[in-house]
C-alpha atoms as a PDB file:
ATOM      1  CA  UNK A   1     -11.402  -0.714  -5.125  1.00  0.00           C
ATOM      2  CA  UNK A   2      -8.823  -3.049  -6.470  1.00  0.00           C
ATOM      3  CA  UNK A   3     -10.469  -6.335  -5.270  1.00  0.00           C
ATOM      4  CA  UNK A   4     -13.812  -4.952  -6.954  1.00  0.00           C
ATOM      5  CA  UNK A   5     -12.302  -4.113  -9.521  1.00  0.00           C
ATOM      6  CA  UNK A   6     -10.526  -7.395  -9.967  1.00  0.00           C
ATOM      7  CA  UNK A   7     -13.437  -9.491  -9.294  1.00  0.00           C
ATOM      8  CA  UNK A   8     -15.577  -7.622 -11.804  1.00  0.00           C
ATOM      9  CA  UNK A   9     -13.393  -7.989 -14.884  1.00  0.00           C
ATOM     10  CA  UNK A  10     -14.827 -10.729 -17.689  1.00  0.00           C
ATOM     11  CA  UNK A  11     -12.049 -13.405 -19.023  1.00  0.00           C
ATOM     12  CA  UNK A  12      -9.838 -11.324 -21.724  1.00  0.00           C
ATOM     13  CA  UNK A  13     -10.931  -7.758 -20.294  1.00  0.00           C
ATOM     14  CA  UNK A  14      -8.349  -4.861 -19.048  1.00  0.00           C
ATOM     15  CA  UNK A  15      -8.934  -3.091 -16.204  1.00  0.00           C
ATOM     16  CA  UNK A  16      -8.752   0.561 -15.866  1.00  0.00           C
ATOM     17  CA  UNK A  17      -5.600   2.283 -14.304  1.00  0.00           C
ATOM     18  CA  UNK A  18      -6.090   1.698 -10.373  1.00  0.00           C
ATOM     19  CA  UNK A  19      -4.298   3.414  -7.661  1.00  0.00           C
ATOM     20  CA  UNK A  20      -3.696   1.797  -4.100  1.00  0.00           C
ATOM     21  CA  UNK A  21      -1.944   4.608  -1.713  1.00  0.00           C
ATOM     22  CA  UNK A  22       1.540   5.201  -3.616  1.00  0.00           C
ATOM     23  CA  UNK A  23       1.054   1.885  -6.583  1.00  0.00           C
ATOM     24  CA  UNK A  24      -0.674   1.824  -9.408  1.00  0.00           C
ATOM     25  CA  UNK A  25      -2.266  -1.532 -11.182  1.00  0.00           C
ATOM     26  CA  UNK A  26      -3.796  -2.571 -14.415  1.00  0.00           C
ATOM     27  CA  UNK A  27      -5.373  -5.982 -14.574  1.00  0.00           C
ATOM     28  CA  UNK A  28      -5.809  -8.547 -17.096  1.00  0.00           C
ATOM     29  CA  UNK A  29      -7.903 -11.791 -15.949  1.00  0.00           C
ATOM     30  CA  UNK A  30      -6.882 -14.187 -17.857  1.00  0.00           C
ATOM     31  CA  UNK A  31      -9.273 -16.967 -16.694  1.00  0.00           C
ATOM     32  CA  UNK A  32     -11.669 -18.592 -13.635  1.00  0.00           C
ATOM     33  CA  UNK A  33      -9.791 -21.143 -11.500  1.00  0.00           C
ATOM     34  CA  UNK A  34     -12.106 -23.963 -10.473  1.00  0.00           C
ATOM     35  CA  UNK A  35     -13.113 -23.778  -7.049  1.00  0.00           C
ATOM     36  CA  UNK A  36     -11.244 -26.436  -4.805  1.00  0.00           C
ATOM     37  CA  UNK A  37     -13.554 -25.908  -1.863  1.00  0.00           C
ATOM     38  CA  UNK A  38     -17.315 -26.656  -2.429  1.00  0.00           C
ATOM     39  CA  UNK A  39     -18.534 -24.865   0.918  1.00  0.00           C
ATOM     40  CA  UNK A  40     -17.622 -21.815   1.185  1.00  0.00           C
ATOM     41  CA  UNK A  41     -19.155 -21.641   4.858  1.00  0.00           C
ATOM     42  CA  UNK A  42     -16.431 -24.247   5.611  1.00  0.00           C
ATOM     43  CA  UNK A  43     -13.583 -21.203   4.580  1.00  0.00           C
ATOM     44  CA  UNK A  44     -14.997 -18.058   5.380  1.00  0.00           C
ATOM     45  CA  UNK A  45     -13.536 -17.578   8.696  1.00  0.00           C
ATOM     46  CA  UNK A  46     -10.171 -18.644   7.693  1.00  0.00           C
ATOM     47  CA  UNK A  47     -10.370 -16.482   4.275  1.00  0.00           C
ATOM     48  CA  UNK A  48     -11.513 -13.407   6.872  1.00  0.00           C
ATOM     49  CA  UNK A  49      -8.796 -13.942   9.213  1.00  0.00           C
ATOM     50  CA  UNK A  50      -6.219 -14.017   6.419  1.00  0.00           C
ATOM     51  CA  UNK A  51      -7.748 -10.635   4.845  1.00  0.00           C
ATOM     52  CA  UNK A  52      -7.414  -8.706   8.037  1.00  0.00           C
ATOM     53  CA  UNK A  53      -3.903  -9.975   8.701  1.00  0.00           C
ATOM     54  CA  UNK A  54      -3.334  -8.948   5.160  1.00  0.00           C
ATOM     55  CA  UNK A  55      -4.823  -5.427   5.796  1.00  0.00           C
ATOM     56  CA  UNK A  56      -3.486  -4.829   9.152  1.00  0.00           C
ATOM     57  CA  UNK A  57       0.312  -5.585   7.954  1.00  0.00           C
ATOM     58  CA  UNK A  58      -0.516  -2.913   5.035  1.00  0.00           C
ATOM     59  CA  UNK A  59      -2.093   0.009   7.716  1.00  0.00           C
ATOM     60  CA  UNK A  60       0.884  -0.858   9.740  1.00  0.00           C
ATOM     61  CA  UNK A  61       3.834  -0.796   7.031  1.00  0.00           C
ATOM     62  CA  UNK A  62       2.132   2.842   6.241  1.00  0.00           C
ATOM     63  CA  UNK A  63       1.982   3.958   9.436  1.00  0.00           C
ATOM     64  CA  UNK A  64       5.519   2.894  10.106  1.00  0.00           C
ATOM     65  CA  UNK A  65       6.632   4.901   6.830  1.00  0.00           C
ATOM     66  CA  UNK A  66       4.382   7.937   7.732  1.00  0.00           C
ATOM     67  CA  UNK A  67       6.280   8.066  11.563  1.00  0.00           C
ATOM     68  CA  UNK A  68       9.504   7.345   9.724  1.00  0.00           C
ATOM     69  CA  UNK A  69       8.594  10.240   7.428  1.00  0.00           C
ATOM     70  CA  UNK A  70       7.999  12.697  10.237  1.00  0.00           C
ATOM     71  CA  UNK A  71      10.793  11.775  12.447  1.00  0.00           C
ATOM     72  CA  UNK A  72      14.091  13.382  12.630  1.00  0.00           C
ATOM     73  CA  UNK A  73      16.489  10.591  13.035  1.00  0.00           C
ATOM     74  CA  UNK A  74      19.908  11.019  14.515  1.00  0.00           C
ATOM     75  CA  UNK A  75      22.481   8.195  14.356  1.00  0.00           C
ATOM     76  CA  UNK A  76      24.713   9.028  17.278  1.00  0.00           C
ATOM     77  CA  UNK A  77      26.898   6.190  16.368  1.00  0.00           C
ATOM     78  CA  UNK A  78      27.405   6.927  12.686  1.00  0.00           C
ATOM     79  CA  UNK A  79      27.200  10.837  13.284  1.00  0.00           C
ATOM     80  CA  UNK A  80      24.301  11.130  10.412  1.00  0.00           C
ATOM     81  CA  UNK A  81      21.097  13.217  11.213  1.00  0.00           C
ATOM     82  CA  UNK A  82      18.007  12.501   8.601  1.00  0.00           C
ATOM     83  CA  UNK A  83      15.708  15.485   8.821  1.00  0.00           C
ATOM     84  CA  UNK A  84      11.931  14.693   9.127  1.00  0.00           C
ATOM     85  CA  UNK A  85       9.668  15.682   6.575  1.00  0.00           C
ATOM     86  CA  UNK A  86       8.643  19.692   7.774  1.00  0.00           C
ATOM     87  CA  UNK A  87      12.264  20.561   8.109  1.00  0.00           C
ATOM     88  CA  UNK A  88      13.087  19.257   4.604  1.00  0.00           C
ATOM     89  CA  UNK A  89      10.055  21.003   3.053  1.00  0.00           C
ATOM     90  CA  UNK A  90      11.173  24.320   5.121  1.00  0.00           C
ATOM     91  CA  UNK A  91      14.566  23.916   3.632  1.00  0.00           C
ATOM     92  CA  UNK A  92      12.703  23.240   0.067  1.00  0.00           C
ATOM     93  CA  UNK A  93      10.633  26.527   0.617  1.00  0.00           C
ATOM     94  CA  UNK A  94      13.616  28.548   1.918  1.00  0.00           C
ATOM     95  CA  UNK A  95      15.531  27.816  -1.202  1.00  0.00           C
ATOM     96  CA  UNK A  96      12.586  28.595  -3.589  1.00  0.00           C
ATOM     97  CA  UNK A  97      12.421  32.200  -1.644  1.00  0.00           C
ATOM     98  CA  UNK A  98      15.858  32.890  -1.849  1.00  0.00           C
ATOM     99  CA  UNK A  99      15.585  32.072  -5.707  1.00  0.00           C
END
């Protein structure tokens, strides 16, 4: 959505409010750069390679923060324990019944 959105905007325009998982973006475009390559034939692979690195280091960043999430994570060495996600919501819903 954001790359449609960005690509449809006219010079001077604001876009609307766009969410991307957690982020949230308003554009401005503020002009057209002048193309530097003529062919775009001569690009496209390279430009489609570069997108899918692009995407595949975002899918993995969230999956990495979603495992993180929903891991309980002990620290032998520093004696810390970080609860995963269920048991702080239990603890969060154990409270609010107890209130």
């Amino acid at each position: 959505e954001l790359e449609s959105e960005a690509f449809g905007l006219q010079i001077g325009e604001i876009s609307k409010v766009i969410q991307v998982g957690e982020y949230y973006f308003i554009l401005l475009c503020q002009g057209f750069t002048t193309p530097t390559v003529e062919d775009f034939d001569s690009v496209q692979e390279i430009l489609r390679t570069d997108l899918q690195e692009k995407k595949m280091r975002l899918a993995m960043q969230q999956m990495y923060t979603a495992l993180h999430d929903d891991s309980q994570i002990d620290n032998f060495l520093a004696g810390t324990s970080q609860p995963s996600r269920a048991q702080r919501q239990a603890v969060r819903q154990s409270q609010t019944i107890e209130r």
